[in-house]
Structure formats: C-alpha cells, structure tokens
N, C-alpha and C. Protein backbone atom coordinates (compact mmCIF):
# COMPACT_ATOMS: atom_id res chain seq x y z
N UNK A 1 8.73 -8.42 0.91
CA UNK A 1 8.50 -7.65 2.14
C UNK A 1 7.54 -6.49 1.85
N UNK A 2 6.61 -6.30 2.59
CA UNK A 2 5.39 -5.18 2.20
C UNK A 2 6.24 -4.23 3.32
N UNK A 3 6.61 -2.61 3.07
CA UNK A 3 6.72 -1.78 3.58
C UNK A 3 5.97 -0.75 4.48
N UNK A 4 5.28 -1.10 5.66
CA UNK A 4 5.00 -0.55 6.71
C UNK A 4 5.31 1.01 6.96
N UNK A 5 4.75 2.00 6.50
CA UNK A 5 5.54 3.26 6.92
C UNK A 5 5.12 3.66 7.89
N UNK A 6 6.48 3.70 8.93
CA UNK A 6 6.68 4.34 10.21
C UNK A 6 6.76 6.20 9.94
N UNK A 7 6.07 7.46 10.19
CA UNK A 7 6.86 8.41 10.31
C UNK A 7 6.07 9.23 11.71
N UNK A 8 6.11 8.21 12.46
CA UNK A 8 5.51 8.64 14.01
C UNK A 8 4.02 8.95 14.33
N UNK A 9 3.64 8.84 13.37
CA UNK A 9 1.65 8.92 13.35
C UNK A 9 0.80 7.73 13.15
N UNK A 10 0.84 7.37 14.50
CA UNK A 10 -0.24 6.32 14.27
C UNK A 10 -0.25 5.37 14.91
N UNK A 11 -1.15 4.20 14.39
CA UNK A 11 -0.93 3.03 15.45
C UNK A 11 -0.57 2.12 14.37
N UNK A 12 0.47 1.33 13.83
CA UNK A 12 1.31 0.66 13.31
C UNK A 12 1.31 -0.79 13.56
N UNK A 13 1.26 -0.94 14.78
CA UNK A 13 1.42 -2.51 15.54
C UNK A 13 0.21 -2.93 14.71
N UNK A 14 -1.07 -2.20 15.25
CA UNK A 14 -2.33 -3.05 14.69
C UNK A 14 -2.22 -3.50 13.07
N UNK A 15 -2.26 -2.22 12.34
CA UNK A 15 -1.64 -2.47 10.96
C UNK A 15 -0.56 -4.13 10.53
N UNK A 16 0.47 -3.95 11.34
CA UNK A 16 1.14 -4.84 11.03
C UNK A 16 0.99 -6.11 11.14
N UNK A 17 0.01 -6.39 12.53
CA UNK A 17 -0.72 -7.58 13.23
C UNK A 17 -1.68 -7.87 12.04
N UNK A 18 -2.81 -7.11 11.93
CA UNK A 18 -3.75 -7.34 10.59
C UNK A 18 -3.10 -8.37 9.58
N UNK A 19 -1.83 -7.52 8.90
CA UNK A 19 -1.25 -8.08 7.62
C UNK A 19 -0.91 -9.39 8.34
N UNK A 20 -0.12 -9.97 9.12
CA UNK A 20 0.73 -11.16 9.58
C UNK A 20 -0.69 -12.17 9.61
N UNK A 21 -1.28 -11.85 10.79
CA UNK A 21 -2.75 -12.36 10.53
C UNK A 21 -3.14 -13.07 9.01
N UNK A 22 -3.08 -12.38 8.13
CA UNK A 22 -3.50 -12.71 6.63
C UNK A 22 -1.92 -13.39 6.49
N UNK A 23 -1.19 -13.87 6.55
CA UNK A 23 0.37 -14.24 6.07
C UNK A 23 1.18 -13.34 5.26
N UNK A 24 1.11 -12.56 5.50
CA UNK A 24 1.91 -11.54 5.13
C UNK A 24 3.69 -11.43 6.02
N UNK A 25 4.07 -10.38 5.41
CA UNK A 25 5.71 -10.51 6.13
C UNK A 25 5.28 -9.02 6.48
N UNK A 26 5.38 -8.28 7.20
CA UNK A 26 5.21 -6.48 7.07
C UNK A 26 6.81 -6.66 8.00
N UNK A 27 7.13 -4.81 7.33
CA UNK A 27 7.94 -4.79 8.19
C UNK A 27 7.90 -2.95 8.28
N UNK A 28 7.66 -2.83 9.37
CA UNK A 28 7.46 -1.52 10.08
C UNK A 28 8.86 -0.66 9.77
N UNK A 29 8.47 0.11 9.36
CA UNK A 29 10.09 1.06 8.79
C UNK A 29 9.88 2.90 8.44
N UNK A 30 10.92 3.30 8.94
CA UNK A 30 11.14 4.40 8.45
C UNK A 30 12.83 5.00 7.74
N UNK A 31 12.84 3.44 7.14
CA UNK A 31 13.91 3.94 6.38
C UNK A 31 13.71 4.14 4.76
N UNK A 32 14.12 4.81 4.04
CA UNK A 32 13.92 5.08 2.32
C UNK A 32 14.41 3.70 1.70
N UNK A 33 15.51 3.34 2.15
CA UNK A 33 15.57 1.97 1.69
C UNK A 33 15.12 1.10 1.39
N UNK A 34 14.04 0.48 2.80
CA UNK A 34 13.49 -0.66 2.64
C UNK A 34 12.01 -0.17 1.90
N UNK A 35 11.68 0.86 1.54
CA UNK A 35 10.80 1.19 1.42
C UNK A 35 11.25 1.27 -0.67
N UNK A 36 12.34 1.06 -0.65
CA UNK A 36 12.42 1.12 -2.04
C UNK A 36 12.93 -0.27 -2.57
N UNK A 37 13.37 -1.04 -1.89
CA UNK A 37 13.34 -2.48 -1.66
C UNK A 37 11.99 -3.53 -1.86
N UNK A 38 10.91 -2.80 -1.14
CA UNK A 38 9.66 -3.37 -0.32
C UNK A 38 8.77 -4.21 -1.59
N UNK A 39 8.29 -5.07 -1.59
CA UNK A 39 6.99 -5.50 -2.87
C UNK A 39 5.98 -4.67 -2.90
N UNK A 40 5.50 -4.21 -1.96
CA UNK A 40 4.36 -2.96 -1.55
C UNK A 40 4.57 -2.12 -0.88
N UNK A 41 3.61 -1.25 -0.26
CA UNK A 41 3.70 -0.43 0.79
C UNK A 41 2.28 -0.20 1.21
N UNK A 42 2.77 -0.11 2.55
CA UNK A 42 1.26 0.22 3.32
C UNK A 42 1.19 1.43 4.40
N UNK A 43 0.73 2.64 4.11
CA UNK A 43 1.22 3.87 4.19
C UNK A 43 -0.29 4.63 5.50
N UNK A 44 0.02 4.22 6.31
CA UNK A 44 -1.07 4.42 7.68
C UNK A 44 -0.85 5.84 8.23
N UNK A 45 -1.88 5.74 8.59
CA UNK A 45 -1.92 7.41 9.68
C UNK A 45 -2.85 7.96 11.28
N UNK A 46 -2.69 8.60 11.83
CA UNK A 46 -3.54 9.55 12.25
C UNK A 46 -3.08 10.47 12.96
N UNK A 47 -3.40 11.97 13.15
CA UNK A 47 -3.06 12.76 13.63
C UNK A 47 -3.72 13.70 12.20
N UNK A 48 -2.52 15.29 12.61
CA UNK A 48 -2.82 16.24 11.50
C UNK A 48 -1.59 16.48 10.33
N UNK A 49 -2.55 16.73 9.25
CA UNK A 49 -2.07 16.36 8.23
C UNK A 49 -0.76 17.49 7.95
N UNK A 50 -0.33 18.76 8.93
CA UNK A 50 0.63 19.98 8.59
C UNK A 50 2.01 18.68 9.86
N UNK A 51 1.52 18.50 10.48
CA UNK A 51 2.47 17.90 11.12
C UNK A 51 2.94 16.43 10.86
N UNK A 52 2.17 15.70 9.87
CA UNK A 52 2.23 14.72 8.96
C UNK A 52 3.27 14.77 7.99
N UNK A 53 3.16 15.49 7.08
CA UNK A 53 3.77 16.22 6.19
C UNK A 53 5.43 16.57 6.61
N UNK A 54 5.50 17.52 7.39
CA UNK A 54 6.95 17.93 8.36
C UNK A 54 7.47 16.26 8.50
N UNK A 55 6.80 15.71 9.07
CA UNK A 55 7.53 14.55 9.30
C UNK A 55 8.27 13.43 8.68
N UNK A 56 7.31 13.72 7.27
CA UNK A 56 7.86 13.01 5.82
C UNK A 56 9.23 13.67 5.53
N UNK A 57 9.39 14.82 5.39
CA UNK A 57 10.03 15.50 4.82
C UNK A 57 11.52 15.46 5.94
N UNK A 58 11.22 15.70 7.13
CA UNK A 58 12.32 15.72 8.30
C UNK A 58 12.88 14.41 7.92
N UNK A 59 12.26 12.88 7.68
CA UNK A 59 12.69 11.52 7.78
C UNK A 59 12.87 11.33 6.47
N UNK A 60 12.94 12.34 5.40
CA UNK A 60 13.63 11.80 3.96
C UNK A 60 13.11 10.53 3.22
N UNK A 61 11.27 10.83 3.93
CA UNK A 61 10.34 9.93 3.05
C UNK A 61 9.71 10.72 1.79
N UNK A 62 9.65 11.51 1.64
CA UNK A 62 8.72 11.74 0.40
C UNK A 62 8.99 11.53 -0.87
N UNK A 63 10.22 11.18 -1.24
CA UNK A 63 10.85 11.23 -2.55
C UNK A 63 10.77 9.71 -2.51
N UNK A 64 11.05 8.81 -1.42
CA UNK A 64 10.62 7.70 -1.65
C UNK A 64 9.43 6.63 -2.19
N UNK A 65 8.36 7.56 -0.99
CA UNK A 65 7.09 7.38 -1.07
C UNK A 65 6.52 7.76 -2.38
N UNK A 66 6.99 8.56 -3.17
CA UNK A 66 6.76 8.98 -4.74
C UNK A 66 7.26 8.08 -5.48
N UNK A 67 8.44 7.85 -5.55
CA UNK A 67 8.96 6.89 -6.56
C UNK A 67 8.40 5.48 -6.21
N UNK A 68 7.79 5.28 -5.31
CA UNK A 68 7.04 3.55 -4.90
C UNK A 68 5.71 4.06 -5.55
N UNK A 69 5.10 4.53 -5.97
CA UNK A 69 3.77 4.74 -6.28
C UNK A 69 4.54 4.80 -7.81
N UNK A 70 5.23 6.03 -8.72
CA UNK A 70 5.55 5.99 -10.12
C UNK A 70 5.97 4.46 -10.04
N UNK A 71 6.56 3.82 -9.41
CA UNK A 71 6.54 2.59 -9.89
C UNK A 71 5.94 1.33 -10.34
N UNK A 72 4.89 1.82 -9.86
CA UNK A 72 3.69 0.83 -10.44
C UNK A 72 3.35 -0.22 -8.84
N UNK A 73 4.06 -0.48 -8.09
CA UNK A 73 3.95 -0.98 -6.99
C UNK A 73 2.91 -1.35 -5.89
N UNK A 74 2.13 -2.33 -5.69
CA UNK A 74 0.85 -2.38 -5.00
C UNK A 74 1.13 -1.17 -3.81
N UNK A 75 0.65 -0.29 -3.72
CA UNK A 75 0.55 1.16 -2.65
C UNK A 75 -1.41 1.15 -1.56
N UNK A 76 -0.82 1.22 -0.48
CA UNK A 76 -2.18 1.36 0.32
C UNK A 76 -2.35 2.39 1.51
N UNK A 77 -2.80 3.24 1.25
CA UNK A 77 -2.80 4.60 2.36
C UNK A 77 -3.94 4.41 3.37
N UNK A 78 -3.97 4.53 4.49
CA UNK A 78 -4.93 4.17 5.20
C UNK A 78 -5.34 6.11 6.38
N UNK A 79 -6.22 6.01 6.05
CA UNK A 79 -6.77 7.66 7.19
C UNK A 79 -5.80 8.02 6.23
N UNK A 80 -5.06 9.27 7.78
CA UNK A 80 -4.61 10.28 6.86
C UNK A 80 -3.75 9.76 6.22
N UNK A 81 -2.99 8.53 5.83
CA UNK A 81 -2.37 8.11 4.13
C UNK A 81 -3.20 8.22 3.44
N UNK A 82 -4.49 7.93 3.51
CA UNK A 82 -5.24 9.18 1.99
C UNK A 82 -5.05 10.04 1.82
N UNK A 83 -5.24 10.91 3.22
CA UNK A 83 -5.32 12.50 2.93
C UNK A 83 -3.92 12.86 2.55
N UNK A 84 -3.05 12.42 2.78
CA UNK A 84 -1.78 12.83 2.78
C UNK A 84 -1.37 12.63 0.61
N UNK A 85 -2.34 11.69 0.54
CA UNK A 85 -1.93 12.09 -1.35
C UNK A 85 -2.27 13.03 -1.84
N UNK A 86 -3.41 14.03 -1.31
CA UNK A 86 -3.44 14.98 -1.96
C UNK A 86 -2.79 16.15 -1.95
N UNK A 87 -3.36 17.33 -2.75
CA UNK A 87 -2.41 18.61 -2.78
C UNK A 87 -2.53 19.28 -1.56
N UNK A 88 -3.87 19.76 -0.87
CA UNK A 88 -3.65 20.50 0.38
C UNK A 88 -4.69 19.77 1.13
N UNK A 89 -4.83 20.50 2.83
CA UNK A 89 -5.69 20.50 3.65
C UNK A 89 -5.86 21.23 4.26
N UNK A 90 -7.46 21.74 4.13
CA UNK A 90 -8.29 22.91 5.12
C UNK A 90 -7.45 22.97 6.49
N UNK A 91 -7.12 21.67 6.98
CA UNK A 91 -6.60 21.84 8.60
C UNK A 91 -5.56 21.97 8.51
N UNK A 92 -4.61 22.52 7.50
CA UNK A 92 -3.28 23.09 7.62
C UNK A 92 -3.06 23.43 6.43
N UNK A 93 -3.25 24.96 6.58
CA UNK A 93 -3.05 25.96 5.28
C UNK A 93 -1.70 26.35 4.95
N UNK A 94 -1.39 26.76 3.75
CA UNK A 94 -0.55 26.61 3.09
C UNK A 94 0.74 25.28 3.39
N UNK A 95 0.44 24.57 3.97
CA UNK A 95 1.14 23.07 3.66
C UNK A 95 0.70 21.99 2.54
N UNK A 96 2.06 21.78 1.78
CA UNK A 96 1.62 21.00 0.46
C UNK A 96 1.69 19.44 0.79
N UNK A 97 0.26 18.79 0.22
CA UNK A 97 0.92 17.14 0.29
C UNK A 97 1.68 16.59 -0.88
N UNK A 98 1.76 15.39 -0.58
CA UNK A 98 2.24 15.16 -1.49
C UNK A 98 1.71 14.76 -3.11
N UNK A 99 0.25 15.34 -3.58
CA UNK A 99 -0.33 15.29 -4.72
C UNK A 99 -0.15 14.41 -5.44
N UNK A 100 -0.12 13.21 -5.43
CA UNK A 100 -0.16 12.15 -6.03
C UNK A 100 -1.83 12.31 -6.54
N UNK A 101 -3.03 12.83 -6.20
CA UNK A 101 -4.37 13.37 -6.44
C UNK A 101 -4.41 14.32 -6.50
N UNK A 102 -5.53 15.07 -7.41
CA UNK A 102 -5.58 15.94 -7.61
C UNK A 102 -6.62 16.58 -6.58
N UNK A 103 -6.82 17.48 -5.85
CA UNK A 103 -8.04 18.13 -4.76
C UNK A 103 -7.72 18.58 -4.09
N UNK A 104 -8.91 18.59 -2.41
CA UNK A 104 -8.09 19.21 -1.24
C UNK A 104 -8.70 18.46 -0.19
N UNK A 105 -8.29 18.27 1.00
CA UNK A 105 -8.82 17.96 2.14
C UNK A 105 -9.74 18.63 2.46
N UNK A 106 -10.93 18.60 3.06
CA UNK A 106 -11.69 19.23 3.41
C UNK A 106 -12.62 19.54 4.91
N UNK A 107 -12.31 19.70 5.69
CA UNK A 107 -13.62 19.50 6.98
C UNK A 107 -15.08 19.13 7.26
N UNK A 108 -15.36 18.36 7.84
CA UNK A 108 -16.55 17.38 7.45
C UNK A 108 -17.49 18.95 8.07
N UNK A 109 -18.92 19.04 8.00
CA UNK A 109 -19.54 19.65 8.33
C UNK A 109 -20.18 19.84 9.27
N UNK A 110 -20.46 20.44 10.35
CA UNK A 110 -20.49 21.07 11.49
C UNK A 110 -22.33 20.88 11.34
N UNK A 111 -23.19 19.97 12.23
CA UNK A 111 -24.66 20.15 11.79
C UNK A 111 -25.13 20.05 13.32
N UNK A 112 -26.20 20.44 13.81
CA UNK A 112 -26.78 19.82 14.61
C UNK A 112 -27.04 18.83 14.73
N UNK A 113 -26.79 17.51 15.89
CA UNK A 113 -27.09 16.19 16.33
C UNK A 113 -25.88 15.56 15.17
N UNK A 114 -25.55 15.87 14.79
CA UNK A 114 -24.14 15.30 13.43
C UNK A 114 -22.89 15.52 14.60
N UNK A 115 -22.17 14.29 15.13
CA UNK A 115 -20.81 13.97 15.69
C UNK A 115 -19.64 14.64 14.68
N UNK A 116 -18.90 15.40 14.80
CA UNK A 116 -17.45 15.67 14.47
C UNK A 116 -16.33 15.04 15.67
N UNK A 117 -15.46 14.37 15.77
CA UNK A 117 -15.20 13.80 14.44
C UNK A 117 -16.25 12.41 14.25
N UNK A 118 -16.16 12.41 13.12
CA UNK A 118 -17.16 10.98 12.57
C UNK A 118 -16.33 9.42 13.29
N UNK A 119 -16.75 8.97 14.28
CA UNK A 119 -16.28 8.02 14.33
C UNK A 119 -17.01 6.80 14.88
N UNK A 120 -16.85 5.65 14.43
CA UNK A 120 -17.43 4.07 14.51
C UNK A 120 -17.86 3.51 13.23
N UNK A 121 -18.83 2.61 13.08
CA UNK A 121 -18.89 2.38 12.08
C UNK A 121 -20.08 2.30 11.31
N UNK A 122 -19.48 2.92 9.78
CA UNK A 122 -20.39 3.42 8.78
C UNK A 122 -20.67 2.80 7.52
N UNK A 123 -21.23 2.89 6.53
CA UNK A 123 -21.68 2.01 5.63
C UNK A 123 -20.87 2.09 4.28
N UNK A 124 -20.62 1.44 3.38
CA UNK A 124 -19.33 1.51 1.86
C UNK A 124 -20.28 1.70 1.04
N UNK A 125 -20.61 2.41 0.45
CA UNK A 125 -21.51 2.77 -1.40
C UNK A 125 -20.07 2.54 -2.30
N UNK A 126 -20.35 1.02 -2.88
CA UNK A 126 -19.61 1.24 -4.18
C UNK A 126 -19.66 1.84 -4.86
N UNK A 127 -19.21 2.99 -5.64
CA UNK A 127 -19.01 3.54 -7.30
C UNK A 127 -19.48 2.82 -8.26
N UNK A 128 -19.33 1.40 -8.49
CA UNK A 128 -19.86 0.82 -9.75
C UNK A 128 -18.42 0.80 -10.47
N UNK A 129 -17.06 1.40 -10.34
CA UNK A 129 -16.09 1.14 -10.90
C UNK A 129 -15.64 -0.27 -10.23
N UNK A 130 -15.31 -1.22 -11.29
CA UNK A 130 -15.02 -2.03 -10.71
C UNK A 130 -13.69 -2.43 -10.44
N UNK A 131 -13.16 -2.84 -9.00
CA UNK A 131 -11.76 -2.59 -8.48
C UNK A 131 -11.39 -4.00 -7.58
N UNK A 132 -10.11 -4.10 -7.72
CA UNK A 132 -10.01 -5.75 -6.72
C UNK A 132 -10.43 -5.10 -5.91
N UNK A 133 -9.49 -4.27 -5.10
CA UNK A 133 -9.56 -3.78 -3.80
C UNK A 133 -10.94 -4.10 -3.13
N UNK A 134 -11.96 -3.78 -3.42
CA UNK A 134 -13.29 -4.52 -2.98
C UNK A 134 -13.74 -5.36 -3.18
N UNK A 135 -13.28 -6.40 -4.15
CA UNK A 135 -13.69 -7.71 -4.32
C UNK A 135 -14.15 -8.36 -3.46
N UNK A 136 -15.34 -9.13 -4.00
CA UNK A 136 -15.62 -9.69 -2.51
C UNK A 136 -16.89 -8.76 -1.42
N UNK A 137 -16.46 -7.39 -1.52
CA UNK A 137 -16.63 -7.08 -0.67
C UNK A 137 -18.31 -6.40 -0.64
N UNK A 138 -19.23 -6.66 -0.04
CA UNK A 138 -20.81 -6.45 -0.33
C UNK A 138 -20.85 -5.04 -0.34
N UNK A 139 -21.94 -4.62 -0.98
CA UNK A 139 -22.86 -2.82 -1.39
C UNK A 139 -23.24 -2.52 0.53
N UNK A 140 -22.78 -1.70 1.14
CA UNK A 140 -23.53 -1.23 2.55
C UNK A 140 -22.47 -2.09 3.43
N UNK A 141 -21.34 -2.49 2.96
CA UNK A 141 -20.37 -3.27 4.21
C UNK A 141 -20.22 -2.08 5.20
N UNK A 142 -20.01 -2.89 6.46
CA UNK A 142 -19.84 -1.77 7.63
C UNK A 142 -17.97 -1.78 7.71
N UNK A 143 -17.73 -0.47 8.19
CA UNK A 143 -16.02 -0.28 8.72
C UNK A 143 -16.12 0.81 8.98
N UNK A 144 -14.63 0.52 9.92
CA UNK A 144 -14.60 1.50 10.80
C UNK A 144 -13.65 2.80 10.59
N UNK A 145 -14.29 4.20 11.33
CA UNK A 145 -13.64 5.60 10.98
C UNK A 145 -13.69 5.93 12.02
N UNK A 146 -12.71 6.92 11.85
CA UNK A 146 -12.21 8.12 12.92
C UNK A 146 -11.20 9.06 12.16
N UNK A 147 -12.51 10.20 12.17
CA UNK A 147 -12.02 11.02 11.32
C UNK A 147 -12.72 12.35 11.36
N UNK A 148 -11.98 13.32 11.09
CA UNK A 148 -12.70 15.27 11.20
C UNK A 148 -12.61 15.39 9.47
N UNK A 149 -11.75 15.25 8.79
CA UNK A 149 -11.35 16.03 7.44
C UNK A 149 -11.68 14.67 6.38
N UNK A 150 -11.89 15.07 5.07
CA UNK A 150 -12.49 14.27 3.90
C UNK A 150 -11.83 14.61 2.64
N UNK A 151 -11.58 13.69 2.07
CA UNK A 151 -10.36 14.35 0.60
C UNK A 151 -11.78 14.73 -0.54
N UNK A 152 -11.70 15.55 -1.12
CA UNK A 152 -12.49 16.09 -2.08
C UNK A 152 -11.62 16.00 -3.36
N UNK A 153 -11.51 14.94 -4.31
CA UNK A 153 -11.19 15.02 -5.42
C UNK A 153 -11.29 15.75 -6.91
N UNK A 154 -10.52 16.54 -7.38
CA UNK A 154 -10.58 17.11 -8.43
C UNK A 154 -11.89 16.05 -9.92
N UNK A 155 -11.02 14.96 -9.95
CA UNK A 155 -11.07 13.85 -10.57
C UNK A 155 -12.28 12.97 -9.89
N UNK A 156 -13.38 12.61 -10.08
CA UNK A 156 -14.42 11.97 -9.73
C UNK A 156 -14.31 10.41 -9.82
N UNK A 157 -13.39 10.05 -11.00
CA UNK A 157 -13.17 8.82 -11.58
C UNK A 157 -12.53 7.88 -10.24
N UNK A 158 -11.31 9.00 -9.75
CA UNK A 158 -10.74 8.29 -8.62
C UNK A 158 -11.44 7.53 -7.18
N UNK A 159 -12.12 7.54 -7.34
CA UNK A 159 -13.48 7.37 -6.23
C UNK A 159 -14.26 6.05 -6.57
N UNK A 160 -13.63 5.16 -5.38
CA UNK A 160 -14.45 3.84 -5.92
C UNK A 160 -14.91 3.76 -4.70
N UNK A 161 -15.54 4.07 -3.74
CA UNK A 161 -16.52 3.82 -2.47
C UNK A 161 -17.07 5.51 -2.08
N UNK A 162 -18.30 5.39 -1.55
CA UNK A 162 -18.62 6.68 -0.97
C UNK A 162 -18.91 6.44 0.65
N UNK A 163 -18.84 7.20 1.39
CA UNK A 163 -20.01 6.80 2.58
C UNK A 163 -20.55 8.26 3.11
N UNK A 164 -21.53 8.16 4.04
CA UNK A 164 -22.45 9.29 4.06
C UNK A 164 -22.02 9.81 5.53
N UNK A 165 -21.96 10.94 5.86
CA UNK A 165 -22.02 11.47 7.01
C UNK A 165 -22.18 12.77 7.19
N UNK A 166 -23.15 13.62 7.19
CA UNK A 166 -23.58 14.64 6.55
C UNK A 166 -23.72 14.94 5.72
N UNK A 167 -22.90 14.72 4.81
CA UNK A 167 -22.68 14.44 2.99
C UNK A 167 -21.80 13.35 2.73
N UNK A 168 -22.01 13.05 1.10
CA UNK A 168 -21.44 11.87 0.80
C UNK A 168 -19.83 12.13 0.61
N UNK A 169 -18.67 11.24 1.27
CA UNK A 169 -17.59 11.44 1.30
C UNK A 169 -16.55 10.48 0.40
N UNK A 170 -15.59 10.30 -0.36
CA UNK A 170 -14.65 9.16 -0.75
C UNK A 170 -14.52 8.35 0.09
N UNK A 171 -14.57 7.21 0.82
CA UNK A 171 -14.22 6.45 1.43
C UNK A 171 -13.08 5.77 0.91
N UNK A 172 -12.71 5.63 -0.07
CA UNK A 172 -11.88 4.87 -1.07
C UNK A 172 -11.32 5.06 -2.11
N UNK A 173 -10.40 5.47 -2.40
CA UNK A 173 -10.02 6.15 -4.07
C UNK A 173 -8.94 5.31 -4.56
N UNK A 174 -8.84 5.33 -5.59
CA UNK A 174 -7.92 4.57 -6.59
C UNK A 174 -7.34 5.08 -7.68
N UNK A 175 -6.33 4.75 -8.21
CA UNK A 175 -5.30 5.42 -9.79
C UNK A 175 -6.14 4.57 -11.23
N UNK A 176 -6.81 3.73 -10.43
CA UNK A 176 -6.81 2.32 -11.70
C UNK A 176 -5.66 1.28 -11.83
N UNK A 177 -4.90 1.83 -11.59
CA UNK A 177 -3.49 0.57 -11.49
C UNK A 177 -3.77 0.26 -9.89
N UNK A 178 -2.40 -0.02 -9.16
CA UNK A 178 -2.16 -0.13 -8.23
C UNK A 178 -2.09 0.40 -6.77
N UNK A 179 -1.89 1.69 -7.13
CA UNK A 179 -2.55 2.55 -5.96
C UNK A 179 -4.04 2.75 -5.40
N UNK A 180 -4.01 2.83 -4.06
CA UNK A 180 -5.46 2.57 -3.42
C UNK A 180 -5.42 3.30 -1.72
N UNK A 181 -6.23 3.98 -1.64
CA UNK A 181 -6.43 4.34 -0.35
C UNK A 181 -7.89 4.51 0.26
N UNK A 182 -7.70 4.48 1.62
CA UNK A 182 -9.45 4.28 2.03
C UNK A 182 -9.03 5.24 3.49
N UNK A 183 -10.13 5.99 3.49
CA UNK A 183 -10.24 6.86 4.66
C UNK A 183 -10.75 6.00 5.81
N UNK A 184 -11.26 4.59 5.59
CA UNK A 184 -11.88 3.71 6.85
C UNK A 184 -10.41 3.34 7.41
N UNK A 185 -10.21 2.80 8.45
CA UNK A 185 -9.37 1.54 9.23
C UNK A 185 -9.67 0.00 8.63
N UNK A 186 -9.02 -0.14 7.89
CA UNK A 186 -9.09 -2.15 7.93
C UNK A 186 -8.82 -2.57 8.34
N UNK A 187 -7.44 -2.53 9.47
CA UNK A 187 -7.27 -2.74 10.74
C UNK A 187 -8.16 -3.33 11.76
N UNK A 188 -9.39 -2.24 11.43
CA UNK A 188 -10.15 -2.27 12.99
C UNK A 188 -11.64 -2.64 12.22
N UNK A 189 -11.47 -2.84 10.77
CA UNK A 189 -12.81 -3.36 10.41
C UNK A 189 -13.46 -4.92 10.35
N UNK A 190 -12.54 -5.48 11.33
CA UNK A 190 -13.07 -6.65 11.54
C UNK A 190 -13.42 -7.20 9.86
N UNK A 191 -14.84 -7.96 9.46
CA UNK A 191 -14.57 -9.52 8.54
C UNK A 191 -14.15 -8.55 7.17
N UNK A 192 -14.73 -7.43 7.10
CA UNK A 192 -14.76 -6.57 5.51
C UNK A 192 -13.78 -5.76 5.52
N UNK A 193 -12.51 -5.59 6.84
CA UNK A 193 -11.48 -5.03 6.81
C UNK A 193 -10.08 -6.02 6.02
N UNK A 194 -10.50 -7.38 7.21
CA UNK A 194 -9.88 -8.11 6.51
C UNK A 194 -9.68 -8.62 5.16
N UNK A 195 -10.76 -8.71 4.68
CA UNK A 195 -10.95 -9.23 3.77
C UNK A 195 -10.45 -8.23 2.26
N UNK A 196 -10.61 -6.59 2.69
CA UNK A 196 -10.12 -5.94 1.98
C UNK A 196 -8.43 -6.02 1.84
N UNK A 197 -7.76 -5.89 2.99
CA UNK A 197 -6.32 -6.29 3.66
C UNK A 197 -6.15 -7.96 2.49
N UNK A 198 -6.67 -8.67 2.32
CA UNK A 198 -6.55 -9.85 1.75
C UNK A 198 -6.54 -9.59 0.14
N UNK A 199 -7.35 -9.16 -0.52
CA UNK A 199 -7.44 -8.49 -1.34
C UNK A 199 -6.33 -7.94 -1.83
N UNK A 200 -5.58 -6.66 -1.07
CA UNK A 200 -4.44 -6.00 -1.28
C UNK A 200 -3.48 -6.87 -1.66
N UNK A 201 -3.05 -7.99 -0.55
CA UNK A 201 -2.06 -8.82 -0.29
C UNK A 201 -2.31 -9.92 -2.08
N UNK A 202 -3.49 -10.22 -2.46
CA UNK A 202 -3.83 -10.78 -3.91
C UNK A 202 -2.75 -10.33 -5.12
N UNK A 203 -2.88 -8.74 -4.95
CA UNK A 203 -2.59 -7.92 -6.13
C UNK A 203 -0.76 -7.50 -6.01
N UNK A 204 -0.41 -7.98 -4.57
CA UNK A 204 0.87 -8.14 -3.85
C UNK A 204 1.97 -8.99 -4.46
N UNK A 205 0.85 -9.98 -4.84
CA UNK A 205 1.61 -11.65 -5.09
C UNK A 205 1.12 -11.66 -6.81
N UNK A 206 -0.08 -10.75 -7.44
CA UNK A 206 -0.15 -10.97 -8.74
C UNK A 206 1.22 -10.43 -9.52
C-alpha cells in the first residue's frame, strides 16, 4: 500500500487517480498507522507552509512522516511536500519544518513582466546526478507548477533538476537513497509526469 498523506492541503484525488492510473494501490490517509504500515509514501501539498506545518503536528503526523523517511522507504513530496522538508520558510517566520534538508524556503522574485506566482508549464535542467526518479525522462521536459516560494538548499548535491524563472530554482531534490521531492505537479504533468510517477512506483516494487 503506498501512503497518500491526507493533512487537509491539497488536491489528493488527482494524486491518487495518477498512481491507480499507473497500477498502483494508494490509499489516501491521515492516520500514523497506515502511514507506518505503507511500502511508500507520497506526501502532496498546496497552500502555506506555517499552516501546513500546524496541521502535521495537530494530526500527530510528523513523527511519523520522519520515521518513514529514517527508514529507508521509497518517500515522494510533491509542492509544498518539498518545501515542507526543509528547516524554515520566508512565508512563515519563525515556524520550523520538518528538516529532513538542510536550507530555507525562499520567495521567488518580484521582476517586471515576471508572473508571481509561477504557474503552467516550465522546462527540467537535469543536474547530471544521475537518479531513477528521472529515468527516462528527457533534458528541457515540460511540467507543470504553481507556485510563489522555492527551497534553497544548504547542500547543492541534493538537487537533481533545476528550472528557470527569474532565477534558477530546485525543481527536484533527492537524499541519494530513496527520498525524492519535486516542486512541479506530476499529477498534472501529463506524459513526463507520468512517467516520473512510474518511475517512483519502479523503486516501490525494487
């Protein structure tokens, strides 16, 4: 069973549709249990990251959501489930994440003729680290965002995709083991969403 985390942010159904789509089992949850039960987890978002946070903590996910990642466990954060691994965010000061990364969230930059928030779809710059998670997947693939804030990593290594939108941002970060998150939607990225989503589900069953 891949673990779906429910903690009221987001759109979930699509997420879950995606995986079934690929043959997957998901199962949408906000209990610690099944989430410590689960073969994976797939850890979705949107909204803000201070009221994100509260919500982990009110539903007696975070200690879970930690021990599924120390476990070595295929882990996939999607939007703010990226942002949410790191230590803080510009858009909600003094609230801690849960630092599974080392950095901070950051606010994309404010330019003339430059859209805040960044959203539709934008182009993947691989890193050159080589990772399943993109297998497959071509240099300049398009997917889709919707997004104001950008995780800025301590650690450079963690960073296996960039994409550009005023400046160059993580699109994608990784532990090297099993953990993986991408600030795009795969959900909503159509053939290179899926195909990433397929990918995951690979390293699920390895």
């Amino acid at each position: 069973m891949i673990a779906v985390v429910d903690y009221g942010m987001g759109n979930l159904a699509s997420v879950a549709k995606a995986l079934r789509f690929l043959g997957a089992r998901p199962q949408v949850t906000s209990r610690p249990g099944d989430i410590a039960r689960s073969q994976a987890v797939v850890f979705p978002g949107v909204g803000a990251f201070g009221e994100a946070m509260g919500e982990l903590r009110r539903r007696g996910l975070v200690a879970p959501l930690l021990e599924a990642i120390g476990s070595g466990k295929p882990f996939l954060g999607l939007c703010l489930g990226l942002q949410l691994l790191f230590e803080a965010s510009d858009e909600s000061p003094g609230v801690k994440g849960l630092a599974v990364f080392r950095g901070r969230v950051r606010r994309l930059p404010s330019r003339p003729g430059l859209k805040i928030p960044h959203m539709g779809w934008n182009r993947l710059e691989k890193s050159g680290i080589r990772n399943p998670l993109l297998r497959d997947i071509p240099e300049g693939a398009f997917v889709y965002f919707v997004h104001s804030y950008y995780a800025d990593p301590q650690e450079k290594k963690v960073v296996i995709a960039k994409t550009r939108h005023g400046l160059p941002f993580p699109s994608a970060v990784g532990d090297g083991g099993k953990l993986w998150a991408t600030q795009f939607h795969p959900e909503k990225s159509q053939v290179w969403g899926l195909k990433l989503l397929k990918n995951f589900l690979k390293e699920v069953s390895s």
